[in-house]
N, C-alpha and C. Protein backbone atom coordinates (compact mmCIF):
# COMPACT_ATOMS: atom_id res chain seq x y z
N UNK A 1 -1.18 44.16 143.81
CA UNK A 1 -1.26 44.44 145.24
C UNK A 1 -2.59 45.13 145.58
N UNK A 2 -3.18 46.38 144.81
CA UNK A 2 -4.57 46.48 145.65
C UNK A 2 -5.57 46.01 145.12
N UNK A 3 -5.43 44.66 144.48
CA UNK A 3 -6.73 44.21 144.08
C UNK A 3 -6.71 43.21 145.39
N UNK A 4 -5.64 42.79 145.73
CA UNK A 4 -5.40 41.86 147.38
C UNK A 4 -5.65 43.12 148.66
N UNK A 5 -5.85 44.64 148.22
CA UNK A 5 -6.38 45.01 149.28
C UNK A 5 -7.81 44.95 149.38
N UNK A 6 -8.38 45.26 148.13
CA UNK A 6 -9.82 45.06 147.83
C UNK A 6 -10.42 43.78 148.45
N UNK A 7 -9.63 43.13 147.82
CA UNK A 7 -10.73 41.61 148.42
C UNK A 7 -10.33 41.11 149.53
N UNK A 8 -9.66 41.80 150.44
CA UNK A 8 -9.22 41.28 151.70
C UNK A 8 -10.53 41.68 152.62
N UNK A 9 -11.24 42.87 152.29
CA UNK A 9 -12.26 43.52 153.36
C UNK A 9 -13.58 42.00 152.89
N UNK A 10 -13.28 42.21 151.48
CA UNK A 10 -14.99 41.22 151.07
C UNK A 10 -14.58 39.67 151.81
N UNK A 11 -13.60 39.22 151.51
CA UNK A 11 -13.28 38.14 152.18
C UNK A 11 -13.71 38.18 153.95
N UNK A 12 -13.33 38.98 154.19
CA UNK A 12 -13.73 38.95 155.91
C UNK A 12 -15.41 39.24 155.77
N UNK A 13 -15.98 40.04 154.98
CA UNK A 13 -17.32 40.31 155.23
C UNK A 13 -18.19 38.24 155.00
N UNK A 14 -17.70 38.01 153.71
CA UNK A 14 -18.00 37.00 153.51
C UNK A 14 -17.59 35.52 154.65
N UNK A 15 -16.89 35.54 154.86
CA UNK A 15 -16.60 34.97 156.58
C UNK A 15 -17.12 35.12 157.24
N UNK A 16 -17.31 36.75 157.67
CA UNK A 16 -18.49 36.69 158.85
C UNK A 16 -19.72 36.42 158.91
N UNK A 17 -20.10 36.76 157.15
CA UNK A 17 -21.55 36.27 157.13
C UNK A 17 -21.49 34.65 157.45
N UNK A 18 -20.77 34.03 157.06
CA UNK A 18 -20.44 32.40 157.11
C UNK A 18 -20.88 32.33 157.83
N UNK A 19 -19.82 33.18 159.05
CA UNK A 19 -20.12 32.37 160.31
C UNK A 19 -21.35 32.94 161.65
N UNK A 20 -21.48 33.81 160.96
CA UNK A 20 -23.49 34.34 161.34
C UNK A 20 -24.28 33.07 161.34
N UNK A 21 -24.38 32.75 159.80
CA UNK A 21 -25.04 31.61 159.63
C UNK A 21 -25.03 30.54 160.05
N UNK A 22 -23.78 29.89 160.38
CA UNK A 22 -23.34 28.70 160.74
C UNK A 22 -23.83 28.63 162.35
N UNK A 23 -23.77 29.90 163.21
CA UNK A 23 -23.73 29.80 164.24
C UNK A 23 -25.11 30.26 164.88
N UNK A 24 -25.97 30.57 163.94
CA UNK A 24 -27.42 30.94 164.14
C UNK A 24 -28.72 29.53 164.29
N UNK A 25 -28.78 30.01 165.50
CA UNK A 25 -29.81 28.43 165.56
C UNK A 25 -31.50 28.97 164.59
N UNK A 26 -31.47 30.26 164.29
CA UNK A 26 -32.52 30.50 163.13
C UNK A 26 -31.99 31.24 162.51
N UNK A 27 -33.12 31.17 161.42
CA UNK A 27 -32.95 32.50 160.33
C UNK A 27 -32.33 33.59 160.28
N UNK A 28 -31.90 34.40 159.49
CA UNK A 28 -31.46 35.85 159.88
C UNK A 28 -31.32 36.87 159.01
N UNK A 29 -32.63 38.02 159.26
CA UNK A 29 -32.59 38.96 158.45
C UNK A 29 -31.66 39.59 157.79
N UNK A 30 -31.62 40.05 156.79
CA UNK A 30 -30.35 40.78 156.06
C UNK A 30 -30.34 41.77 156.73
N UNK A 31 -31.08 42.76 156.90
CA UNK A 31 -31.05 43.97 158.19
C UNK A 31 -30.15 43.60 159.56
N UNK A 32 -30.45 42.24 160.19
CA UNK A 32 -29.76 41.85 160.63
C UNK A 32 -27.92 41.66 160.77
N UNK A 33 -28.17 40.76 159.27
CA UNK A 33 -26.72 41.03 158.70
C UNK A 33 -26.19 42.32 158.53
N UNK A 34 -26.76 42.95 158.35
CA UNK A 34 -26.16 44.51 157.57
C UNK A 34 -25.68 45.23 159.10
N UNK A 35 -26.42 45.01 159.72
CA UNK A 35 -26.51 45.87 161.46
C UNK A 35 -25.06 45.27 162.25
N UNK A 36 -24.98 44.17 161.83
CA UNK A 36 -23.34 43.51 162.66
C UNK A 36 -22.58 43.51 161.90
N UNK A 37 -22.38 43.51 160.85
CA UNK A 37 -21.60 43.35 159.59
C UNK A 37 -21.20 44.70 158.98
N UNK A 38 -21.37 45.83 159.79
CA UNK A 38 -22.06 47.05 159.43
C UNK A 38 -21.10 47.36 157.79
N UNK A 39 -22.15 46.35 156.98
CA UNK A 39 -21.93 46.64 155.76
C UNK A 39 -23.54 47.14 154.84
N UNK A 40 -23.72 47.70 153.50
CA UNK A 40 -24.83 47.85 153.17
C UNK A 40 -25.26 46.59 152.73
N UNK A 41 -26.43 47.17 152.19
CA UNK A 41 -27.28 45.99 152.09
C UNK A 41 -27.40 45.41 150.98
N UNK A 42 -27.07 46.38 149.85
CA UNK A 42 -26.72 45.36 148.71
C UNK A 42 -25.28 44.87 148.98
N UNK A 43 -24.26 44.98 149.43
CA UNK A 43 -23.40 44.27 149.06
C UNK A 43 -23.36 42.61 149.99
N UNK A 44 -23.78 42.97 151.36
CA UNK A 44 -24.60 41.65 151.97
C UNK A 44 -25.69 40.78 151.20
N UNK A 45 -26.62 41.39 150.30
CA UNK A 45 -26.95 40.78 149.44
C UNK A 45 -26.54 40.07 148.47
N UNK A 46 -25.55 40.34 147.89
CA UNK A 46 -24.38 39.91 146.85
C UNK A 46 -23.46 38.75 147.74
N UNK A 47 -22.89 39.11 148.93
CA UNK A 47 -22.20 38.05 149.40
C UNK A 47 -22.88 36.92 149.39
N UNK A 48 -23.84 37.33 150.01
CA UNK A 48 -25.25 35.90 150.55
C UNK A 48 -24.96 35.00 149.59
N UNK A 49 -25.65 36.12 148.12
CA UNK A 49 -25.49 35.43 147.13
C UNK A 49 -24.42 34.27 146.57
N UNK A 50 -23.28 34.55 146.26
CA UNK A 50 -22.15 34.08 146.38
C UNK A 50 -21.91 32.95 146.96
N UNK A 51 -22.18 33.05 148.30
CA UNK A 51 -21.69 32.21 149.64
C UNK A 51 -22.51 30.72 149.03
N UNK A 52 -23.86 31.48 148.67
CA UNK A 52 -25.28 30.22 148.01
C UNK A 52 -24.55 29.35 147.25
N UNK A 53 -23.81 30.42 146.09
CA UNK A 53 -23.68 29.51 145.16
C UNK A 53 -22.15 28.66 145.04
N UNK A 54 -21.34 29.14 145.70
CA UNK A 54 -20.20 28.62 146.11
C UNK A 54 -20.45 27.04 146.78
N UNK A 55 -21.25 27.22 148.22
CA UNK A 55 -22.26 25.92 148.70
C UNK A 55 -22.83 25.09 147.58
N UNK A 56 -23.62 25.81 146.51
CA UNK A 56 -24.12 24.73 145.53
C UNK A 56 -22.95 24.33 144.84
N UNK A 57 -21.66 24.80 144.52
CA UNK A 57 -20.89 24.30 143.34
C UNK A 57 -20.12 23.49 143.99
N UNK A 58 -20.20 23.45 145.30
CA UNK A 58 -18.90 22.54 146.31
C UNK A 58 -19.88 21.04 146.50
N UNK A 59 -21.16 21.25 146.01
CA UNK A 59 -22.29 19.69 146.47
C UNK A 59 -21.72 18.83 147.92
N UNK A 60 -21.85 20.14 148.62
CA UNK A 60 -21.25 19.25 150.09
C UNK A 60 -22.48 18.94 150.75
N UNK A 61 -22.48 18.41 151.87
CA UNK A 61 -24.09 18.51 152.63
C UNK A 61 -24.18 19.58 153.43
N UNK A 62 -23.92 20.80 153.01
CA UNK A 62 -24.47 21.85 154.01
C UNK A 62 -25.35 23.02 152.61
N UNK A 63 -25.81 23.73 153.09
CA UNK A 63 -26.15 24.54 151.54
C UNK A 63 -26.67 25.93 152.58
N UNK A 64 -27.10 26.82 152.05
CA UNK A 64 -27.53 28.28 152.14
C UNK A 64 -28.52 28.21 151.24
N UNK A 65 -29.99 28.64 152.63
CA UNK A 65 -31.00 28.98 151.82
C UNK A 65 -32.10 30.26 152.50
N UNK A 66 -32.57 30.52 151.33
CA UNK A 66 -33.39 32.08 151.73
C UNK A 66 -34.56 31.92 152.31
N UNK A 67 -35.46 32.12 153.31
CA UNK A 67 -36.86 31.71 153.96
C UNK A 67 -37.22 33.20 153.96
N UNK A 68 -38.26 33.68 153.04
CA UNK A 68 -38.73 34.65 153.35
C UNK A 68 -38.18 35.93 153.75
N UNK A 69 -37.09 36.12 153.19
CA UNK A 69 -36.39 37.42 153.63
C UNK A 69 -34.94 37.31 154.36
N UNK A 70 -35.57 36.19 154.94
CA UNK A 70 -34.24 35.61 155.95
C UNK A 70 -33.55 34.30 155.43
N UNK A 71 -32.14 34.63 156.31
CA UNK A 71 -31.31 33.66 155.34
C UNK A 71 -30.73 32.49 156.84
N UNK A 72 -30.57 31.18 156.28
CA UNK A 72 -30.03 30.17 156.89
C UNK A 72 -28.97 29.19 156.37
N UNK A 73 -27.85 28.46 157.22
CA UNK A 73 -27.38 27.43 156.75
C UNK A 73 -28.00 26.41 157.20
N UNK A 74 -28.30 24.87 156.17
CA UNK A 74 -28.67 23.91 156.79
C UNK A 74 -27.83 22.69 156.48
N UNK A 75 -28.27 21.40 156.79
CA UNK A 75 -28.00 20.57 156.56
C UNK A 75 -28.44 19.85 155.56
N UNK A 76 -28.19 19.85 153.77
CA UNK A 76 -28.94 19.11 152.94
C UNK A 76 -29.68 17.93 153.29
N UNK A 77 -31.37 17.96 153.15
CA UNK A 77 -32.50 17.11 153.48
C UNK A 77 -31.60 15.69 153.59
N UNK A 78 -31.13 15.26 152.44
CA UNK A 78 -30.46 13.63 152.23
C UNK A 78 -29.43 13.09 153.35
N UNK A 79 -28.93 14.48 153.56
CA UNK A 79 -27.87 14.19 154.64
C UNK A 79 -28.45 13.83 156.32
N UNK A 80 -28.93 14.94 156.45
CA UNK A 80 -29.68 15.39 157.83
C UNK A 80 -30.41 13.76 158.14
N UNK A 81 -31.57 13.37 156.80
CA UNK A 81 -32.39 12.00 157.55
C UNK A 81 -31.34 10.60 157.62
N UNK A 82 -30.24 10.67 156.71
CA UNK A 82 -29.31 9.49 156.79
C UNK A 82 -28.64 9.67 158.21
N UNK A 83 -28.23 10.72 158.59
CA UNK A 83 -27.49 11.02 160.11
C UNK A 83 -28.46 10.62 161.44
N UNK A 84 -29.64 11.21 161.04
CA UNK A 84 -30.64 11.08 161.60
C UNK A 84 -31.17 9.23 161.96
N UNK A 85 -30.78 8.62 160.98
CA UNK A 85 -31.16 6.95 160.82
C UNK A 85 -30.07 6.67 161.31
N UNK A 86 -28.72 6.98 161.21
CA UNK A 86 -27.55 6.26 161.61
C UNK A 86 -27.21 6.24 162.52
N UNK A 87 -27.60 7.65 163.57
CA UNK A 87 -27.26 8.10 164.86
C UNK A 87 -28.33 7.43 165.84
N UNK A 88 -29.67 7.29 165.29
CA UNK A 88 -30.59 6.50 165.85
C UNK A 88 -30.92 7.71 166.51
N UNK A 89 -31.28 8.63 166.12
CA UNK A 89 -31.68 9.95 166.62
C UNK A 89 -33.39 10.15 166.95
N UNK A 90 -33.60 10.02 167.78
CA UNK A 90 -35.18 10.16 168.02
C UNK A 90 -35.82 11.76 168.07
N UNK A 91 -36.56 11.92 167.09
CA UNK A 91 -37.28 13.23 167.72
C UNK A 91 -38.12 13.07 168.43
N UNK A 92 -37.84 13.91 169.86
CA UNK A 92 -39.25 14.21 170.54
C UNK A 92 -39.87 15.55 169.61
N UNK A 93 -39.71 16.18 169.42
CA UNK A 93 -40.55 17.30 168.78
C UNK A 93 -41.47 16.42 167.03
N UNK A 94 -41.84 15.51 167.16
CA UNK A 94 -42.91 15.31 166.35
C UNK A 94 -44.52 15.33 165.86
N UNK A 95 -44.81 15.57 165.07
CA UNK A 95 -45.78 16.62 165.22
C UNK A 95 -47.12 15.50 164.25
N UNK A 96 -48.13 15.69 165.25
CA UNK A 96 -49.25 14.41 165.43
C UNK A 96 -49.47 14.38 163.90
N UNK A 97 -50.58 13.66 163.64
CA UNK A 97 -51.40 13.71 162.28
C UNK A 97 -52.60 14.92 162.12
N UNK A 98 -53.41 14.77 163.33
CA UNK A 98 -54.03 16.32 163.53
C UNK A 98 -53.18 17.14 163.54
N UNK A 99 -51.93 17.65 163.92
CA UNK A 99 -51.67 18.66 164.19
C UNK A 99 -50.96 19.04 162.53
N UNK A 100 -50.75 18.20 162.33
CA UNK A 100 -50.53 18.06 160.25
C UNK A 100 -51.61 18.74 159.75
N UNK A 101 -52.45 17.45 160.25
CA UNK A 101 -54.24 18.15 159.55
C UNK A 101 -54.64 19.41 159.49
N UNK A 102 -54.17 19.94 160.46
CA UNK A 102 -54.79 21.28 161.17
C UNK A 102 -53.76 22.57 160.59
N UNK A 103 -52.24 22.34 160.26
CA UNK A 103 -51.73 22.72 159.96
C UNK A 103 -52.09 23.25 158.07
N UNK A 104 -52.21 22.06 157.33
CA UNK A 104 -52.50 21.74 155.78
C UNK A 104 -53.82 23.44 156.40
N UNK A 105 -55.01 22.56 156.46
CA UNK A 105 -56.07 23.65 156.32
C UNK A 105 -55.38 24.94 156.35
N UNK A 106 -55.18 25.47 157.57
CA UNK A 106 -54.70 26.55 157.86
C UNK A 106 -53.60 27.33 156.94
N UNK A 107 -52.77 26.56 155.94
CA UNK A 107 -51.60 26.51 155.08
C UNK A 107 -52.62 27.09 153.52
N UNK A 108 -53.57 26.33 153.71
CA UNK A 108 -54.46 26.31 152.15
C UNK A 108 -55.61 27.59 152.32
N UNK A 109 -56.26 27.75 153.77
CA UNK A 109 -57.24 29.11 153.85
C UNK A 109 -56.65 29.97 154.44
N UNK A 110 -55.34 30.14 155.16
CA UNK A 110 -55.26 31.16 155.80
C UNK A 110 -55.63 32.49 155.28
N UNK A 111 -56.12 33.36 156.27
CA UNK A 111 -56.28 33.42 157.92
C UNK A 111 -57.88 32.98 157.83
N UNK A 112 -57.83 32.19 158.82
CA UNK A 112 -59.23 31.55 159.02
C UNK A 112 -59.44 31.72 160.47
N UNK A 113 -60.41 31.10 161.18
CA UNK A 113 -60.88 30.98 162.81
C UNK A 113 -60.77 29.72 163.33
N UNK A 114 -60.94 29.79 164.42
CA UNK A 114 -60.86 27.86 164.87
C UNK A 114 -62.63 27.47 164.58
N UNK A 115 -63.68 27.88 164.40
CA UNK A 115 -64.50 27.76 164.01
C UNK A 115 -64.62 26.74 162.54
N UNK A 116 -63.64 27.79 161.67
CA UNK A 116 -63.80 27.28 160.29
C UNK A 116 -62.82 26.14 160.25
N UNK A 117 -61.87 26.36 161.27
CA UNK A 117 -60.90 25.31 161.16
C UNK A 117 -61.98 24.00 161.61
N UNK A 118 -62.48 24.14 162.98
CA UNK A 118 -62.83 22.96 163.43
C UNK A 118 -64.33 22.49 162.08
N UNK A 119 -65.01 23.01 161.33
CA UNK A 119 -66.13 22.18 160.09
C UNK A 119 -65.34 21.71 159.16
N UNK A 120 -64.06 22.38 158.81
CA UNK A 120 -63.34 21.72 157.87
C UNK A 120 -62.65 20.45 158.16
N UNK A 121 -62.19 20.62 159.77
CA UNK A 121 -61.67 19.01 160.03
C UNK A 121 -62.59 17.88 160.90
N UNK A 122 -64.17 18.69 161.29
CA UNK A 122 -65.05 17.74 161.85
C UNK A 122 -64.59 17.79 163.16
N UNK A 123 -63.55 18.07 163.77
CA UNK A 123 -63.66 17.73 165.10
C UNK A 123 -62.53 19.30 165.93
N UNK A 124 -63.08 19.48 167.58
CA UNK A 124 -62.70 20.60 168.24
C UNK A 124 -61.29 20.33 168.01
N UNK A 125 -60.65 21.55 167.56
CA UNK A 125 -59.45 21.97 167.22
C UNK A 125 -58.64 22.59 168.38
N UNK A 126 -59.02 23.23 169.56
CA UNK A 126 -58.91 23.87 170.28
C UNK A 126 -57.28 23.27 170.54
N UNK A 127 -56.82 22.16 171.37
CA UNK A 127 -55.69 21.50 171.87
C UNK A 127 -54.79 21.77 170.69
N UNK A 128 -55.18 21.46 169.47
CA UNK A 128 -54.13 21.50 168.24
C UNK A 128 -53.48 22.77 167.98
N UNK A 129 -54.43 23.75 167.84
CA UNK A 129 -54.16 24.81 167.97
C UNK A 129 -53.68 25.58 168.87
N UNK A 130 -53.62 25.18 170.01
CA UNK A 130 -52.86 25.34 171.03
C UNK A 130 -51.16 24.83 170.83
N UNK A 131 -51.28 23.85 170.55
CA UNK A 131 -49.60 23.47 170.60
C UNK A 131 -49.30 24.37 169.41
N UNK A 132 -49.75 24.31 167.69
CA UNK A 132 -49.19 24.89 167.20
C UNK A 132 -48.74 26.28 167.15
N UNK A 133 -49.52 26.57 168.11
CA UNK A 133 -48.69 28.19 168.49
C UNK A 133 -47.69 28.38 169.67
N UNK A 134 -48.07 27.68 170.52
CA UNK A 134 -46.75 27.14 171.51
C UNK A 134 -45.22 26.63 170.31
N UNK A 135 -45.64 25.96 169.46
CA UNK A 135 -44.37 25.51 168.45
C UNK A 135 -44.24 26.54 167.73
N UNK A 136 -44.90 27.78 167.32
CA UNK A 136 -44.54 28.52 166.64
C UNK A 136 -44.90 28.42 165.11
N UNK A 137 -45.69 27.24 165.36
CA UNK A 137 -46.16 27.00 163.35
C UNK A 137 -47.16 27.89 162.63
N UNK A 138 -47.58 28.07 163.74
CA UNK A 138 -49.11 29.25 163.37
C UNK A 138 -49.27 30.70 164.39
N UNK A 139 -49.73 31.60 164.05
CA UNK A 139 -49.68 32.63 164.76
C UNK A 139 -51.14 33.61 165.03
N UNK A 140 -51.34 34.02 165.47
CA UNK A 140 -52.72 34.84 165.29
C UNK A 140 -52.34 36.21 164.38
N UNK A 141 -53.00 36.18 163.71
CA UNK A 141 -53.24 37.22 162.38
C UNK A 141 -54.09 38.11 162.59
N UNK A 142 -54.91 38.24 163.66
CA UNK A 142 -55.73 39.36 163.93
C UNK A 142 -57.25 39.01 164.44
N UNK A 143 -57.90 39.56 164.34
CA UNK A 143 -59.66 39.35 164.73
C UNK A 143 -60.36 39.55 163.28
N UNK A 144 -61.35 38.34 163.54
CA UNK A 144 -62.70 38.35 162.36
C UNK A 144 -63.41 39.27 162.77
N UNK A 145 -63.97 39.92 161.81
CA UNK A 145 -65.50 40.56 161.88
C UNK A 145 -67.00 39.55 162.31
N UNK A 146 -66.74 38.99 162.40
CA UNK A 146 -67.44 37.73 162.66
C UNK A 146 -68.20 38.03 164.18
N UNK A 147 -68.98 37.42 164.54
CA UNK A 147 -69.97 38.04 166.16
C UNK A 147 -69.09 37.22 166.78
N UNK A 148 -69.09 38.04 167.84
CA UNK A 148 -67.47 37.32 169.37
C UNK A 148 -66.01 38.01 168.59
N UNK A 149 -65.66 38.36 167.44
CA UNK A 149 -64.41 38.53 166.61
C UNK A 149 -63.35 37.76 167.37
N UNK A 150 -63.68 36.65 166.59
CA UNK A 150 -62.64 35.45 166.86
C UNK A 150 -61.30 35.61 166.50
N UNK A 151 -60.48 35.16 166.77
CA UNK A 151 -58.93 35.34 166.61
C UNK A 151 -58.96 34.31 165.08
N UNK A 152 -58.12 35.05 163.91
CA UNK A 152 -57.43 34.49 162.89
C UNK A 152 -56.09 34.13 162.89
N UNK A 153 -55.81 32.70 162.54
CA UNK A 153 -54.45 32.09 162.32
C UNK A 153 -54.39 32.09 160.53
N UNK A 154 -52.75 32.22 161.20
CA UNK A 154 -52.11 31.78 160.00
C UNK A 154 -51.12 31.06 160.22
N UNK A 155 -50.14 30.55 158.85
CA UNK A 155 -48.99 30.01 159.47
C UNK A 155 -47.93 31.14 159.58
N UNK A 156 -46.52 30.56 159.89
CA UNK A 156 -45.38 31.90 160.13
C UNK A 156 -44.05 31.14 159.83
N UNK A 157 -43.37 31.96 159.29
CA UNK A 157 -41.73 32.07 158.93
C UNK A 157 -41.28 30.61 159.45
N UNK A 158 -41.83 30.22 160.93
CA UNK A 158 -40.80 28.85 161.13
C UNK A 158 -41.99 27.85 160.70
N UNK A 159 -42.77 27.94 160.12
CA UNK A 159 -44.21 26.83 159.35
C UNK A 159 -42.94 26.82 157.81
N UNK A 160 -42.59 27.63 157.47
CA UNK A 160 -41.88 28.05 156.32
C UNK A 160 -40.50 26.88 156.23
N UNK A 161 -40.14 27.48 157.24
CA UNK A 161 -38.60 26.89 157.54
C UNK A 161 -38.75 25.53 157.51
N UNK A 162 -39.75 25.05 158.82
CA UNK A 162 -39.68 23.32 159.01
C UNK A 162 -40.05 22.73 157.68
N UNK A 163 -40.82 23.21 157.11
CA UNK A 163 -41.28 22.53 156.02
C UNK A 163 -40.51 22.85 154.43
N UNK A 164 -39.46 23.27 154.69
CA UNK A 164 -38.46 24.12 153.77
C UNK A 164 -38.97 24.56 152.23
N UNK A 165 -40.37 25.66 153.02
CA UNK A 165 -40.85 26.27 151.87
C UNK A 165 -40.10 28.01 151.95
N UNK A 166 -39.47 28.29 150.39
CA UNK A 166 -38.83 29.21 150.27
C UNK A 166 -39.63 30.77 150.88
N UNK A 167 -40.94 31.26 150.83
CA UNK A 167 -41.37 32.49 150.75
C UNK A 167 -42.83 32.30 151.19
N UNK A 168 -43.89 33.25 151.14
CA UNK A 168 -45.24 33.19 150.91
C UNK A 168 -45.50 32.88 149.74
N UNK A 169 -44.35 33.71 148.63
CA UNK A 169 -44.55 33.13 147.37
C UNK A 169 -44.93 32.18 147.10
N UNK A 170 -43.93 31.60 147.35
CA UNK A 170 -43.87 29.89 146.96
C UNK A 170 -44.85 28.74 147.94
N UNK A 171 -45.40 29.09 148.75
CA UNK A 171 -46.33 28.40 149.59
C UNK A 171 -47.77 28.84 148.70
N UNK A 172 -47.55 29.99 148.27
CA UNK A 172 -48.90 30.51 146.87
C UNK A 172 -48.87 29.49 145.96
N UNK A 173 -47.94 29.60 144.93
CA UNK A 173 -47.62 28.42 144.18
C UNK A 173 -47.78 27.30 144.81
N UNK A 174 -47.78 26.79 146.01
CA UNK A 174 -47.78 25.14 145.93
C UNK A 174 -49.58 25.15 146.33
N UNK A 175 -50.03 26.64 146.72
CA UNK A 175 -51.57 26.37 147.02
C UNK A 175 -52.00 26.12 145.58
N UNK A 176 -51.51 27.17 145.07
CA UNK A 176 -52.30 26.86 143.78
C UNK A 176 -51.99 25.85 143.01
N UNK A 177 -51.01 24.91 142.92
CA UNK A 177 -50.67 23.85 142.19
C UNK A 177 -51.86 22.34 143.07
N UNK A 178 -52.00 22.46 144.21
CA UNK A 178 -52.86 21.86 144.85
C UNK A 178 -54.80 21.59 144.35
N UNK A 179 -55.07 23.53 144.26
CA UNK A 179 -56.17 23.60 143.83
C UNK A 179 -56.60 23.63 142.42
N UNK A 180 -55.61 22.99 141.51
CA UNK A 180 -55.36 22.44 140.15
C UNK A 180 -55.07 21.32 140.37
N UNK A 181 -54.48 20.89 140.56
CA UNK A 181 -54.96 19.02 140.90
C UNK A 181 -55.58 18.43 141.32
N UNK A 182 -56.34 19.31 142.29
CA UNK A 182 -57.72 18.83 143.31
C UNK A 182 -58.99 18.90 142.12
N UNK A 183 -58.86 19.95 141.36
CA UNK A 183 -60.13 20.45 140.48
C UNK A 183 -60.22 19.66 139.15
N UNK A 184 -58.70 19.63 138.97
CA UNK A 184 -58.35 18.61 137.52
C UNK A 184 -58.85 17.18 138.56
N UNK A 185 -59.26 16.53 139.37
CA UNK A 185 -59.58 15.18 139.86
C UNK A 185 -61.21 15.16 139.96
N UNK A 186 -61.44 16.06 139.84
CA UNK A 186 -62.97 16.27 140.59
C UNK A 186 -64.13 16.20 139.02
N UNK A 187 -63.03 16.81 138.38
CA UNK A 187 -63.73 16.57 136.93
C UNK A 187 -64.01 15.38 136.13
């Protein structure tokens, strides 16, 4: 009997985180979690955990994943583009080949200027860079020392998300796995 009182509280914590997630159209800090959930923060950590791997052992199409601090439910990639083909689902939110272009650079030097952006891609960046901060892919990072101190971009948390890269970490790692294959080609 009180091991069914014990896990009656984690069970509801773990529910609610569920349904945080489920019902969050973004990300959501564990601070977050911890603040409505008013549970601590390791043990919200531990549920998260759990909840992850419960999702991975069930191989359904939904899963729990971590972006930088913050946590989301999604729709497994395989699932999402088959629904996506079947439903005949059109995105309007698609995002040009410049604005790709412009994105990559910015992904590989950040924080840079629209200066350095625009010699690296040959042509005025200005419009591109405009939407991608209207979309939220890139953000201003501060002022160059540079004469005029131009505004520095970078990318941000939802550059992370759309492109379902886990951390800064791991966007490090894929720079550097890049500038090892670029260098291993050049040789």
């Amino acid at each position: 009997m009180a091991e069914y009182i014990l896990e009656k509280p984690i069970l509801r914590l773990k529910n609610l985180i569920e349904a945080l997630l489920f019902s969050s159209p973004h990300p959501v800090s564990c601070s977050e979690m911890v603040r409505l959930t008013e549970a601590d923060k390791r043990t919200v950590i531990q549920t998260l955990q759990e909840l992850q791997d419960e999702y991975e052992k069930r191989e359904g199409a939904l899963a729990i994943r971590e972006i930088n601090g913050k946590w989301q439910m999604i729709v497994k990639p395989e699932y999402g583009q088959e629904l996506k083909e079947k439903m005949k689902v059109s995105s309007t939110k698609t995002i040009s080949r410049k604005a790709l272009e412009t994105l990559a650079i910015i992904s590989l030097y950040q924080p840079l200027t629209k200066t350095q952006i625009d010699l690296k891609r040959g042509v005025d960046s200005a419009q591109t860079i405009r939407t991608l901060l209207e979309r939220g892919l890139i953000a201003i990072a501060g002022r160059s020392d540079l004469p005029g101190k131009p505004f520095l971009y970078k990318t941000t948390d939802k550059f992370l998300e759309v492109f379902g890269i886990r951390s800064e970490e791991e966007l490090e790692r894929l720079k550097n796995l890049f500038w090892e294959k670029k260098n291993g080609e050049t040789k």
